[in-house]
Structure formats: structure tokens, C-alpha cells
Protein backbone atom coordinates (compact mmCIF):
# COMPACT_ATOMS: atom_id res chain seq x y z
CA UNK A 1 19.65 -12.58 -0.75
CA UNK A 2 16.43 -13.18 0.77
CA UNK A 3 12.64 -12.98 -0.94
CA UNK A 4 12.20 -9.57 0.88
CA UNK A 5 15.21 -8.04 -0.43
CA UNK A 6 14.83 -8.86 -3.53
CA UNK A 7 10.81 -8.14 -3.51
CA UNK A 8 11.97 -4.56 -2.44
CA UNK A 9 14.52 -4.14 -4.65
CA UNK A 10 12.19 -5.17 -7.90
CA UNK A 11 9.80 -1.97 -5.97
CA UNK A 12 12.41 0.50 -6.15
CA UNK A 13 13.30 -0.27 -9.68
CA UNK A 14 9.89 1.33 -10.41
CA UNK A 15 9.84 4.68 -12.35
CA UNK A 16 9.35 7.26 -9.18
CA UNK A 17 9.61 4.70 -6.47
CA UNK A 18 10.51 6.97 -3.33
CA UNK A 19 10.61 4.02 -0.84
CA UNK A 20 9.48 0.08 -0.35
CA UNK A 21 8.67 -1.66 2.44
CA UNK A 22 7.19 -5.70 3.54
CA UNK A 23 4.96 -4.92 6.81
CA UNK A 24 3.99 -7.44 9.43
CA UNK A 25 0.51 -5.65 10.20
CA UNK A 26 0.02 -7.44 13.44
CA UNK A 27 3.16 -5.96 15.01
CA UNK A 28 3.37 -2.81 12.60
CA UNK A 29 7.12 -3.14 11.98
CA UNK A 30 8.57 -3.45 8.39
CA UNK A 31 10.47 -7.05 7.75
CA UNK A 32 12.39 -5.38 5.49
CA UNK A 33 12.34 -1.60 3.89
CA UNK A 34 14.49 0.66 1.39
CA UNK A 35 14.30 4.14 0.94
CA UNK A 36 15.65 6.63 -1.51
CA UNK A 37 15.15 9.38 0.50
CA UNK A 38 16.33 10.77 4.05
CA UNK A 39 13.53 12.49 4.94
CA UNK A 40 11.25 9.57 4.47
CA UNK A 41 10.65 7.61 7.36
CA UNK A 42 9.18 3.99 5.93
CA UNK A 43 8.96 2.83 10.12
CA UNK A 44 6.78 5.48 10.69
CA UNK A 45 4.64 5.41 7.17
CA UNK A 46 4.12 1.85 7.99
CA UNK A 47 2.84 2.25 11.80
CA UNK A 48 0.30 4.58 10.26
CA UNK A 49 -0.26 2.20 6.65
CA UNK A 50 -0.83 -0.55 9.31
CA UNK A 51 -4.09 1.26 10.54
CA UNK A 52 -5.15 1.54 7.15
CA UNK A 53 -4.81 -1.84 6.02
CA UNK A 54 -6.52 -3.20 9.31
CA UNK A 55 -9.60 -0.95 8.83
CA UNK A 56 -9.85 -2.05 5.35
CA UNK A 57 -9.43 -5.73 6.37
CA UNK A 58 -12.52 -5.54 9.49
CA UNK A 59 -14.64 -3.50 6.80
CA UNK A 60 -14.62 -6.14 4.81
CA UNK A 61 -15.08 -8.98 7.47
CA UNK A 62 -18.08 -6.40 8.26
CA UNK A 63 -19.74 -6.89 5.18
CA UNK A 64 -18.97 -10.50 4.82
CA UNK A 65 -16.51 -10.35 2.39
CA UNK A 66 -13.31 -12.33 2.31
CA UNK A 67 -9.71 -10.45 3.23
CA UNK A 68 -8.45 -12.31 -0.55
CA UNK A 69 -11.03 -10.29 -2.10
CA UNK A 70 -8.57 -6.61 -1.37
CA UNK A 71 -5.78 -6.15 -4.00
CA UNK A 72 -4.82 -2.89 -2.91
CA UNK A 73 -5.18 0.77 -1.14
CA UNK A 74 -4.24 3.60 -2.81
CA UNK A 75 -3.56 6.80 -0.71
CA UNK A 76 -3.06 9.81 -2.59
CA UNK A 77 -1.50 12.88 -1.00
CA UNK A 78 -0.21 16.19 -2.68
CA UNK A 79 3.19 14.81 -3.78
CA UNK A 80 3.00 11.00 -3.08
CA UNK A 81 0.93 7.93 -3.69
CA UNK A 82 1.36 5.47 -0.86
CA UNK A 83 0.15 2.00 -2.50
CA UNK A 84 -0.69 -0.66 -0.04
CA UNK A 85 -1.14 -4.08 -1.28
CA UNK A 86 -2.56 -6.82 1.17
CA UNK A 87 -0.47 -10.41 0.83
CA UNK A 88 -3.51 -12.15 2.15
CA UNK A 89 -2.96 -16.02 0.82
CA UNK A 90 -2.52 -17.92 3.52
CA UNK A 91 0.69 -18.61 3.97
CA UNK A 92 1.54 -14.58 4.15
CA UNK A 93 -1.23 -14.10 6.56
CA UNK A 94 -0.86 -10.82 8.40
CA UNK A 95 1.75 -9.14 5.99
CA UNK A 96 1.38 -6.36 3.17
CA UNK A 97 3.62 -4.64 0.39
CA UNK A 98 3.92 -0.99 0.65
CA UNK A 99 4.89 1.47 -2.04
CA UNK A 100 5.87 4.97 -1.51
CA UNK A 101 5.70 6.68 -5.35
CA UNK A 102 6.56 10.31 -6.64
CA UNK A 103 3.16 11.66 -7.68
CA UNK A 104 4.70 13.45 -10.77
CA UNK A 105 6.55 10.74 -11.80
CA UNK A 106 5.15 7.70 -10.91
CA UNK A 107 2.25 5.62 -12.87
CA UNK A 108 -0.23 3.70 -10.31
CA UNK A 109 -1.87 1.17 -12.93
CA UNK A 110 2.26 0.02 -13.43
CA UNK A 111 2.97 0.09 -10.20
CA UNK A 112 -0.12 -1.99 -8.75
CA UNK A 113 0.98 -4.68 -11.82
CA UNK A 114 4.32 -4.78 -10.58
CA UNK A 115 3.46 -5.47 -7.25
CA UNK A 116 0.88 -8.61 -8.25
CA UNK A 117 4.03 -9.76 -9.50
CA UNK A 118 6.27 -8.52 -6.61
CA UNK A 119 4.08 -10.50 -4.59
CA UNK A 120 4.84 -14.14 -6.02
CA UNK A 121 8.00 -13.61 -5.10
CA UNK A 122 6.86 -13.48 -0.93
């Protein structure tokens, strides 16, 4: 099984974990993504999470701040957190972790601990 499978597999096994996804944010296409729902389209939440991140990342090139200093984005909508987190060492230059999590279920502080840890797996 490779790294990505099991790095989204460990994100799913979070308590309200709707979807998981590894994003190349240069080409906007997941490497690898699960889903526990139809209706949720992780291709399309990561075109638009790709904007995010890339705003986030000239921001801070803006204010002369380094990309390593951004552990996460959180987006929160009226049913869903959407939990972004930047792998910016160098050797996973361009990529980021993204979390889709049930609002009333889901616990951000856990989830954003998780995915430090998700992330040594990349």
C-alpha cells in the first residue's frame, strides 16, 4: 500500500471525517482521495482548496514570511470544516493534506494533531 493510501486512510479513521484527500497544488488534482460520501466531490473541493492554499502561500511570500511557517487553513462552512494543511518541507514541495470533517461531529484541535502526524507519513 502506498504512503498516500495509508495517509488517507489514518484521515478517515477520524471521528466525523466526511472525505480525505493528498493535493498536488501546482496541477490542482488529488494524488490520492477517499470519500465517505456520494455527494461529495473531493476533485472539485480540491480545485477550489487549491486557490486557497496558493493565496495563503503568496500572502505570506508578501510579507516575507517563509511557506514552513503555515500549519494549516481552516474553512468553516454551515455543516463542514474543510482543514487544509500545507506539506511544505522540501521534499513535498507543492503538495497539501485536505480534510473534509462533519461540523457536528468532528473536533478541529484532534483533527489538525492527527494530520501533523498524518504528515510524517508523506
Amino acid at each position: 500500500m502506498s504512503a498516500i493510501q495509508v495517509a488517507l486512510n489514518r484521515s478517515m479513521l477520524l471521528e466525523g471525517a466526511l472525505g480525505a484527500a493528498v493535493v498536488d497544488y501546482i496541477s490542482r488534482m488529488p494524488l490520492g482521495a477517499l470519500s465517505h460520501r456520494k455527494d461529495l466531490d473531493l476533485n472539485r473541493v480540491a480545485h477550489g482548496a487549491t486557490d486557497v492554499v496558493r493565496a495563503h502561500l503568496s500572502a505570506l511570500n508578501l510579507m516575507g514570511r517563509k511557506p514552513e511557517q503555515l500549519e494549516d487553513i481552516l474553512i468553516t462552512l454551515d455543516g463542514e470544516y474543510h482543514l487544509l494543511r500545507p506539506l511544505t518541507r522540501r521534499t513535498h514541495e507543492g503538495l497539501f493534506l485536505l480534510l473534509v470533517l462533519d461540523r457536528e461531529r468532528a473536533e478541529p484541535d484532534t483533527a489538525r494533531q492527527e494530520l501533523r502526524r498524518i504528515e510524517t507519513l508523506l
